[in-house]
Protein backbone atom coordinates (compact mmCIF):
# COMPACT_ATOMS: atom_id res chain seq x y z
CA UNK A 1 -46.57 -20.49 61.55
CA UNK A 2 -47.51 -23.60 63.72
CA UNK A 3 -45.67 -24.72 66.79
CA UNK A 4 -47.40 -27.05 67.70
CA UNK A 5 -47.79 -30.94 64.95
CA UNK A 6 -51.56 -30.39 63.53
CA UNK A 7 -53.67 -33.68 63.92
CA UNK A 8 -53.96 -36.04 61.31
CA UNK A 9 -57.76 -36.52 60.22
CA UNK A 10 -59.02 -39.36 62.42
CA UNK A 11 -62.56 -41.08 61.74
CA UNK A 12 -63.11 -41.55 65.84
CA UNK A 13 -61.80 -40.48 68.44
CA UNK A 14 -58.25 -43.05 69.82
CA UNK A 15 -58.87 -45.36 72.56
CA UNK A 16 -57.57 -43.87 75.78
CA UNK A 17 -55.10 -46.24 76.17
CA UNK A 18 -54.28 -45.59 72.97
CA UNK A 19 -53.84 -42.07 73.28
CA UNK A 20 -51.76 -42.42 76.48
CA UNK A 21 -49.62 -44.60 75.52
CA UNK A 22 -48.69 -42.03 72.62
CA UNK A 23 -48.14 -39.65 74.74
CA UNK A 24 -45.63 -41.82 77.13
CA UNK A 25 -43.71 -42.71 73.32
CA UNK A 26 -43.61 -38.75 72.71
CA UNK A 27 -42.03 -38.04 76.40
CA UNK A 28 -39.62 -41.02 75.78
CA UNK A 29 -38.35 -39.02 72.70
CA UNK A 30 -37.79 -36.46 74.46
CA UNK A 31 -35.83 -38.09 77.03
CA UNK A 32 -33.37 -39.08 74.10
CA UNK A 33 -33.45 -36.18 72.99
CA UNK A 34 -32.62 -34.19 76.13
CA UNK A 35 -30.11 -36.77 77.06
CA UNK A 36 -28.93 -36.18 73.90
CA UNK A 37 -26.84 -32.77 75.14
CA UNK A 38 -25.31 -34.95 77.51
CA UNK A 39 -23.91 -36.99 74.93
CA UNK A 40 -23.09 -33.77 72.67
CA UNK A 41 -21.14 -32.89 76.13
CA UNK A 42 -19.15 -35.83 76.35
CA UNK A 43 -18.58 -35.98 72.52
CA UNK A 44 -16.92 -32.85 72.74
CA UNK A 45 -14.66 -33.38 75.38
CA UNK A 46 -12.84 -36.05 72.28
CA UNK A 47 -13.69 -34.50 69.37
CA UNK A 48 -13.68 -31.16 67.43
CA UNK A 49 -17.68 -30.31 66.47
CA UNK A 50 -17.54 -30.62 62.80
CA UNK A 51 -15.83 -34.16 63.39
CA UNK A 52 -18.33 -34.98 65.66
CA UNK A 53 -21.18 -33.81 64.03
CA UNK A 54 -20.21 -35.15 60.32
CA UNK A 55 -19.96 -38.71 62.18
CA UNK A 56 -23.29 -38.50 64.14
CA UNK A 57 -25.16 -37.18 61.37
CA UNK A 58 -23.95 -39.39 58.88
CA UNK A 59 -25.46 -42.06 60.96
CA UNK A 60 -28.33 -40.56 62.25
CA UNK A 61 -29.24 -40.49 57.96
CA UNK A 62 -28.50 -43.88 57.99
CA UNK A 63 -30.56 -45.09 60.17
CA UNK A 64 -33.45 -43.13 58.79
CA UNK A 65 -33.75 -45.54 55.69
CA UNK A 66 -35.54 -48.66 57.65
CA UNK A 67 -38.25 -46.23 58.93
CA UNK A 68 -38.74 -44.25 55.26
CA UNK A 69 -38.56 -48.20 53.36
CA UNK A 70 -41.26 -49.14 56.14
CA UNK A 71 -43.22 -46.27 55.36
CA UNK A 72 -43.08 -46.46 51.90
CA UNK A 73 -44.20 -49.73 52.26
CA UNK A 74 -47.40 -48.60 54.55
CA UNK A 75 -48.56 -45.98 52.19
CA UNK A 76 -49.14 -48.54 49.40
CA UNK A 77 -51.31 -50.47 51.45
CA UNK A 78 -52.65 -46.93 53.03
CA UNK A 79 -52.19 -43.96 50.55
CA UNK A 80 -53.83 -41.54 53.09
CA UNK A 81 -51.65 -42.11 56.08
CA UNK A 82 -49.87 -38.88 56.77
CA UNK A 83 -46.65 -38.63 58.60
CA UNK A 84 -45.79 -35.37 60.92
CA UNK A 85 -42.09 -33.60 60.21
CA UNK A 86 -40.00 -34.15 62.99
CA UNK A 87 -38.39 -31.36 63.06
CA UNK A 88 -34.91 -31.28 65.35
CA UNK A 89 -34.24 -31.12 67.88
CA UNK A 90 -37.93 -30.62 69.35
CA UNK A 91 -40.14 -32.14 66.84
CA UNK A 92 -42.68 -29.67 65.40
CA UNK A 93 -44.79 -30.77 62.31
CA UNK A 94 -46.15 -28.24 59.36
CA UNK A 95 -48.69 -29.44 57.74
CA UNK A 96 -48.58 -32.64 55.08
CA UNK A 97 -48.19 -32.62 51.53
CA UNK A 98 -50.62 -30.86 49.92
CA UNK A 99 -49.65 -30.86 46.28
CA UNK A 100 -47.40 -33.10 43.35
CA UNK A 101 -44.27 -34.11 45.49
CA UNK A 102 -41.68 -32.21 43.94
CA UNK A 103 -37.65 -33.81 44.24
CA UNK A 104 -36.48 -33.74 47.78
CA UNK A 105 -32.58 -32.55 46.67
CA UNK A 106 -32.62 -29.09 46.62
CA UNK A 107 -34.52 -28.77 49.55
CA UNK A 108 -32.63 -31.00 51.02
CA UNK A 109 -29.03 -29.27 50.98
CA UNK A 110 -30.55 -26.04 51.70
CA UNK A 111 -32.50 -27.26 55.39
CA UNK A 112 -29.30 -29.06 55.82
CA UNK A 113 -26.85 -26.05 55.59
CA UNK A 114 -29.40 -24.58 58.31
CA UNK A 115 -28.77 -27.52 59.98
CA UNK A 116 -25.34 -27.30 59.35
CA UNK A 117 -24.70 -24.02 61.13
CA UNK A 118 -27.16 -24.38 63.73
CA UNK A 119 -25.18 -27.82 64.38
CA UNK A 120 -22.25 -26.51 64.19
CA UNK A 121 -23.33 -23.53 66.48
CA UNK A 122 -24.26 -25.72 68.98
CA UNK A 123 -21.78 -28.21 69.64
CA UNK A 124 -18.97 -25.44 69.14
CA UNK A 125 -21.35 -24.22 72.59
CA UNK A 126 -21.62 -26.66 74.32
CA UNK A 127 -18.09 -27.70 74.92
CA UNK A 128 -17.81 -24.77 77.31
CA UNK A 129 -21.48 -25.03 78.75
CA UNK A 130 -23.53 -27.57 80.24
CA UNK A 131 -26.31 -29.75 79.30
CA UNK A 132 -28.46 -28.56 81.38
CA UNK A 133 -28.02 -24.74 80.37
CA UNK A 134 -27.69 -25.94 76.20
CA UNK A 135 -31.11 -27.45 76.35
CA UNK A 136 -33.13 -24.95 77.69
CA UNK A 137 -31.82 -22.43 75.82
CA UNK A 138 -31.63 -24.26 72.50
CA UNK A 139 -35.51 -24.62 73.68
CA UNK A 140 -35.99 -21.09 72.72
CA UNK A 141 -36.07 -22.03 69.69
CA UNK A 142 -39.69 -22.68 70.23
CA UNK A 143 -40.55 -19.08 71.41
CA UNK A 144 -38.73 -17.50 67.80
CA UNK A 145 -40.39 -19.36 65.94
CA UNK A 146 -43.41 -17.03 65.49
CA UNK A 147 -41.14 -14.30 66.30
CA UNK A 148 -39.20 -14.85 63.13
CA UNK A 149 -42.07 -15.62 61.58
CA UNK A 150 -43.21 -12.37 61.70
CA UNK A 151 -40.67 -11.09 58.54
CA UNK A 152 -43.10 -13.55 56.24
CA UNK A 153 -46.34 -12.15 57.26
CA UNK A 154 -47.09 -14.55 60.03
CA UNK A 155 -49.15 -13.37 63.10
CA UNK A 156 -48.09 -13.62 66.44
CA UNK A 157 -50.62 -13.98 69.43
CA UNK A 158 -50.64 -12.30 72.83
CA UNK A 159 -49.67 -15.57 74.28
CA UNK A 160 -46.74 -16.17 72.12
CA UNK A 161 -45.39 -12.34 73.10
CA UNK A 162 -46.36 -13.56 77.01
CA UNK A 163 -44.29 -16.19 76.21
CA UNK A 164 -40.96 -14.10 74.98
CA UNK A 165 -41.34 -12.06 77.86
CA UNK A 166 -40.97 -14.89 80.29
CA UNK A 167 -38.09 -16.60 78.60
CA UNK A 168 -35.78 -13.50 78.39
CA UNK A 169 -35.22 -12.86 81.81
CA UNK A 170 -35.43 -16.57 82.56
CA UNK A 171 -32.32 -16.86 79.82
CA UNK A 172 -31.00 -13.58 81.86
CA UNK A 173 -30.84 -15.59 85.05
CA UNK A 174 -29.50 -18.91 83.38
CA UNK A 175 -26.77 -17.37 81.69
CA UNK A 176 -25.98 -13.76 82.51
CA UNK A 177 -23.04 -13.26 85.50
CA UNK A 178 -23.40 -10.44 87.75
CA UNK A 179 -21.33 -7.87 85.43
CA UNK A 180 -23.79 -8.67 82.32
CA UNK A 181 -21.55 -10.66 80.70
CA UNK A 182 -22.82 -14.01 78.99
CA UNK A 183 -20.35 -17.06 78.53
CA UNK A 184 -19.20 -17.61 75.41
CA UNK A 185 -20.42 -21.41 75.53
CA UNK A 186 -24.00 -19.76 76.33
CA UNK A 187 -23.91 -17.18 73.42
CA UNK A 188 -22.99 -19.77 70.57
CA UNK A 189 -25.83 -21.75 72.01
CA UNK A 190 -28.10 -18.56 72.02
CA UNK A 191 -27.07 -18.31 68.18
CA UNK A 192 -28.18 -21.67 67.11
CA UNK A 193 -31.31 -21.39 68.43
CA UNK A 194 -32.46 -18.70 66.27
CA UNK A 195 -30.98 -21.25 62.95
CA UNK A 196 -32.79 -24.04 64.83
CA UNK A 197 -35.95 -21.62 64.79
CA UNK A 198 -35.10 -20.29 61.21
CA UNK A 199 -34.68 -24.43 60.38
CA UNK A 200 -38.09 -24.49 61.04
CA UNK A 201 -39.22 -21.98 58.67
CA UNK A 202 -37.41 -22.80 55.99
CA UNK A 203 -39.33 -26.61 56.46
CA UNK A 204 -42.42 -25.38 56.46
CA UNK A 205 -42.20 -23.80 53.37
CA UNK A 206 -41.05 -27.02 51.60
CA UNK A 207 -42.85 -29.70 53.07
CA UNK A 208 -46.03 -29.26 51.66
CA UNK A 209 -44.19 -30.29 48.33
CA UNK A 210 -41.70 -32.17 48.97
CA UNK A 211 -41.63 -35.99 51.43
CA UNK A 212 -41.14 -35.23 55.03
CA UNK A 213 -39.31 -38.55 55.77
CA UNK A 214 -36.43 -38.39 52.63
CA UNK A 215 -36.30 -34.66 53.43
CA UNK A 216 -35.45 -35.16 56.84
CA UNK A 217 -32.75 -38.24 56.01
CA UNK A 218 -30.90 -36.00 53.09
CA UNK A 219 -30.96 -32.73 55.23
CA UNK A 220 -28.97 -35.10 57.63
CA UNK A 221 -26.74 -35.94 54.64
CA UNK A 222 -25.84 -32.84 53.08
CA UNK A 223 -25.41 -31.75 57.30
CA UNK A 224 -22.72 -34.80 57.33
CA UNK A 225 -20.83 -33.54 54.17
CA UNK A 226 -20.85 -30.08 55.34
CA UNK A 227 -19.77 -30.60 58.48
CA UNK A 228 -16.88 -32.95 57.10
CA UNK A 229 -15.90 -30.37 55.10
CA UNK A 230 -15.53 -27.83 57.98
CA UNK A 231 -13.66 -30.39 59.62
CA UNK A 232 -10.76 -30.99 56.88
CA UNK A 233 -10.52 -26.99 56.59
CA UNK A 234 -10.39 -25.77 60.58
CA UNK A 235 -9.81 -28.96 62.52
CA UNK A 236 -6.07 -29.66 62.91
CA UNK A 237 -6.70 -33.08 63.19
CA UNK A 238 -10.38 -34.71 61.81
CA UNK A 239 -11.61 -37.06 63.42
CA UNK A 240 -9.28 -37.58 66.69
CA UNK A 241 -10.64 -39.08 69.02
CA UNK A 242 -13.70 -41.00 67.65
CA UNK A 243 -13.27 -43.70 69.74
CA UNK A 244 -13.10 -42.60 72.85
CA UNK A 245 -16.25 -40.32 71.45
CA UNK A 246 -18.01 -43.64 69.79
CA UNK A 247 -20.78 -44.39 72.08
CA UNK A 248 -21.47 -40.56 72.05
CA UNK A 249 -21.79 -40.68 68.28
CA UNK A 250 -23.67 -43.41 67.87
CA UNK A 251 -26.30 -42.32 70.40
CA UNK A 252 -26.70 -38.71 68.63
CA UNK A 253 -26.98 -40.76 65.28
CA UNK A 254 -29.14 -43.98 66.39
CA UNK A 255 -31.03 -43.15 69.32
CA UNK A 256 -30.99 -39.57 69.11
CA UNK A 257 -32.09 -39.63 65.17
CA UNK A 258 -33.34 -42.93 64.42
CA UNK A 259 -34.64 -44.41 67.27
CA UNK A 260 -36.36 -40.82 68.29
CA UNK A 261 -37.27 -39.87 65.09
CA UNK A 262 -39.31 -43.33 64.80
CA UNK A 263 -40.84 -43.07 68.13
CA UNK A 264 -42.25 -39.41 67.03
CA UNK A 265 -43.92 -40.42 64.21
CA UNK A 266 -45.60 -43.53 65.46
CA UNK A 267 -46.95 -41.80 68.41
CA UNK A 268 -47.80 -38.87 66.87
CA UNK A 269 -50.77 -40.87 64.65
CA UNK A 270 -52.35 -41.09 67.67
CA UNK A 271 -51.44 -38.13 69.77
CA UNK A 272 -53.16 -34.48 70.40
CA UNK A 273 -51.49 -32.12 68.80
CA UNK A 274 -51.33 -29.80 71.61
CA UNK A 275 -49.71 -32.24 74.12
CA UNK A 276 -47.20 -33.56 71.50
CA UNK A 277 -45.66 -30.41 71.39
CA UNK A 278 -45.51 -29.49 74.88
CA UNK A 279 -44.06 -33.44 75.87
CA UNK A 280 -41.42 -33.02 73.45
CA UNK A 281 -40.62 -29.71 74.86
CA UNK A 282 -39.94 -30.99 78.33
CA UNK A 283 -36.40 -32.61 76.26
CA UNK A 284 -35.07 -29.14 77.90
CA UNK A 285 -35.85 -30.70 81.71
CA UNK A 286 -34.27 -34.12 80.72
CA UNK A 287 -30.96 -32.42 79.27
CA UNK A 288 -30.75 -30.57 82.84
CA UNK A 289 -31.78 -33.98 84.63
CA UNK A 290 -29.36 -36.03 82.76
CA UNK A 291 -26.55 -33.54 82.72
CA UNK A 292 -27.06 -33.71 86.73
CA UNK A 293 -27.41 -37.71 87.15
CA UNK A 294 -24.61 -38.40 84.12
CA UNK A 295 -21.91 -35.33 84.16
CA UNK A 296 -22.79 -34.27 88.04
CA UNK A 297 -23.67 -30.67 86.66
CA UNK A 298 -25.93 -28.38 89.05
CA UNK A 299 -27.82 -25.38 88.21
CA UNK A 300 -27.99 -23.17 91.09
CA UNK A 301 -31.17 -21.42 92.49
CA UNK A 302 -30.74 -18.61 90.51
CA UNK A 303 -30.25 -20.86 86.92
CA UNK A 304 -32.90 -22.86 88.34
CA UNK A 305 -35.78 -19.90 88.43
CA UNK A 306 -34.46 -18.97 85.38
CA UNK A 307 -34.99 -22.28 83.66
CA UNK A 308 -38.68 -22.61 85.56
CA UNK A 309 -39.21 -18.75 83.66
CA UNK A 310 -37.81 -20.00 80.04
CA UNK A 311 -40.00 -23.88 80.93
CA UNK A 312 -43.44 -21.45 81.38
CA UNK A 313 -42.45 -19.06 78.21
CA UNK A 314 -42.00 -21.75 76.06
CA UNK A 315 -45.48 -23.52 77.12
CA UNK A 316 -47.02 -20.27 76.96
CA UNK A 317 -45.92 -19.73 73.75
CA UNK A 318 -46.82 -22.96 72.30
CA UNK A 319 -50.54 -22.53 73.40
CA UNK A 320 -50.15 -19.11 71.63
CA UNK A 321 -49.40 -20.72 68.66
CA UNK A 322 -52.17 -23.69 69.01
CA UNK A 323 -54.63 -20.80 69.65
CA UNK A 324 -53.50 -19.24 66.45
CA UNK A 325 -53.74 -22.10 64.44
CA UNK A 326 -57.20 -22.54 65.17
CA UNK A 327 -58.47 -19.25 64.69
C-alpha cells in the first residue's frame, strides 16, 4: 500500500518554478482542508451530523462535475494525462488505471458507505471536540494505513512501525485525562480514522479499474443519500438549522471538495510525490491553527507535545511508505 501519490511519467524534469509553485497549490489545499474542521465545528453547533453532512456532500458532488467535464475534455486532446485520487480528507493517490475502465456505480456506493460512516463518525466527534484535536487525530489515518494493510498481504517498513510508535503516545497526550479516560468527542474521532484509513484501501483496490474523478463525485453521492437517510431515521428534526449552518456547508462542499479537490490534481502533475503527501499532511497544523485564530481554541503544552509526537509519526510513516514503494 502507498501513502504517499506516485509520480506521473514526466519526459523532463518541471521547471523549478514550476515545481514550487505546485507545491504552494498542494499546502493551500491543505489549508482548506484543515480549516475545514473548523467549519465541521461550527456546522455542528446548528445542525445534527447526518443533516450536515447529506447537505455538504451533496454539494461537494456537485461541484465535482466542472472539474471531471474539464477533464474529460483534456484527455481527448491528451489520452495519456493521468490524474492522482484525491483521496479525503488528506489526499493520497494509488496508482492510475491500468486496465478496461469498468462502471464506476458499484464502486461507487460501496467507498461511499465508508465514507458514510467515517463521515458520520467524525462530525458526530467533533461536536464535543475541537478542531485542533479532530485533525490531528483524524491524521492518523495516515499511520493505519499500512497498518491495516497488513490483513491483505501488504508490507510494512521499519519506518512506518517508527511512525505508530510516535503517534500513540502523542494521541495519549492529546486526548487522554489524567485518570485514562478519553473524551467521547476524541474516541468517535479515533474511530473514523481507522474508516478514513480503511477508505483508502478499499480505493486502491478499485481505481486501477474504475475513473478516479466520477468515482470520487458518486462516492460523494451515495455519502449524501446515506447520510440523508440517517438523518430522517435518528434526527428529530432534519435539517434545522441550515441556515444559520449555510456558510459552513457550503465551504465543506465548495471549497473543501471542489475547490480543494481541483487544486490537488492540478498541482499534483507537477509535484514530487514525496512532498505532496507530506504538504497535504500538514492540513492537521492548519485545523489546530484555524481552530485557535477562528473558534479561540488552545491546546495546552501537554496537547501540544502530543500533537508535535503524532506531526513526526505521521511524516515518519509516510517516508516509510515512499521507501517501500520504491523498493
Amino acid at each position: 500500500m502507498q501513502a504517499a501519490p506516485p509520480e506521473a511519467p514526466r519526459t523532463s524534469a518541471p521547471d523549478p518554478a514550476v515545481r514550487t509553485r505546485a507545491n504552494l497549490l498542494l499546502v493551500l489545499t491543505a489549508a482548506i482542508w484543515g480549516f475545514g474542521f473548523v467549519a465541521q465545528r461550527l456546522g455542528a453547533e446548528h445542525m445534527g451530523a447526518m443533516s450536515f453532512n447529506a447537505a455538504r456532500f451533496a454539494i461537494g458532488a456537485v461541484s465535482l462535475l466542472p472539474l471531471i467535464w474539464w477533464l474529460v475534455r483534456h484527455r481527448r486532446r491528451s489520452p495519456e494525462t493521468v490524474v492522482a485520487y484525491p483521496g479525503p480528507p488528506a489526499g493520497e493517490a494509488p496508482a492510475p488505471m491500468s486496465r478496461t475502465p469498468r462502471s464506476p456505480y458499484l464502486p461507487g456506493l460501496v467507498t461511499g458507505a465508508v465514507i458514510f460512516t467515517a463521515a458520520s463518525l467524525q462530525q458526530l466527534g467533533i461536536a464535543s471536540t475541537t478542531a485542533g484535536k479532530a485533525g490531528f487525530i483524524t491524521g492518523l489515518y495516515i499511520v493505519l494505513v499500512p497498518v491495516l494493510g497488513l490483513a491483505l498481504g501488504h508490507r510494512a517498513t521499519v519506518a512506518i512501525w517508527m511512525g505508530l510508535a510516535l503517534a500513540v503516545p502523542g494521541l495519549y497526550l492529546l486526548s487522554m485525562t489524567k485518570d485514562f479516560t478519553i473524551a467521547t468527542g476524541d474516541l468517535l474521532v479515533l474511530v473514523s480514522a481507522f474508516f478514513w484509513a480503511a477508505h483508502i484501501l478499499v480505493i486502491d483496490h478499485y481505481v486501477e479499474t474504475v475513473d478516479a474523478l466520477q468515482l470520487s463525485a458518486l462516492q460523494f453521492a451515495a455519502c449524501a443519500l446515506l447520510s440523508t437517510g440517517a438523518a430522517f431515521l435518528f434526527e428529530a428534526a432534519p435539517f434545522t438549522g441550515l441556515g444559520p449552518a449555510l456558510g459552513a456547508v457550503l465551504y465543506g462542499g465548495v471549497l473543501a471538495v471542489g475547490m480543494a479537490y481541483t487544486l490537488q490534481v492540478v498541482a499534483q502533475r507537477d509535484a514530487k510525490a514525496s512532498h505532496a503527501a507530506m504538504l497535504l499532511s500538514l492540513e492537521a497544523v492548519f485545523g489546530a491553527l484555524g481552530g485557535w485564530l477562528i473558534l479561540g481554541e488552545v491546546l495546552s503544552p501537554r496537547m501540544l507535545l502530543g500533537c508535535a509526537l503524532m506531526m513526526a509519526g505521521i511524516l515518519v510513516s509516510l517516508r516509510g511508505t515512499e521507501i517501500s514503494a520504491e523498493s
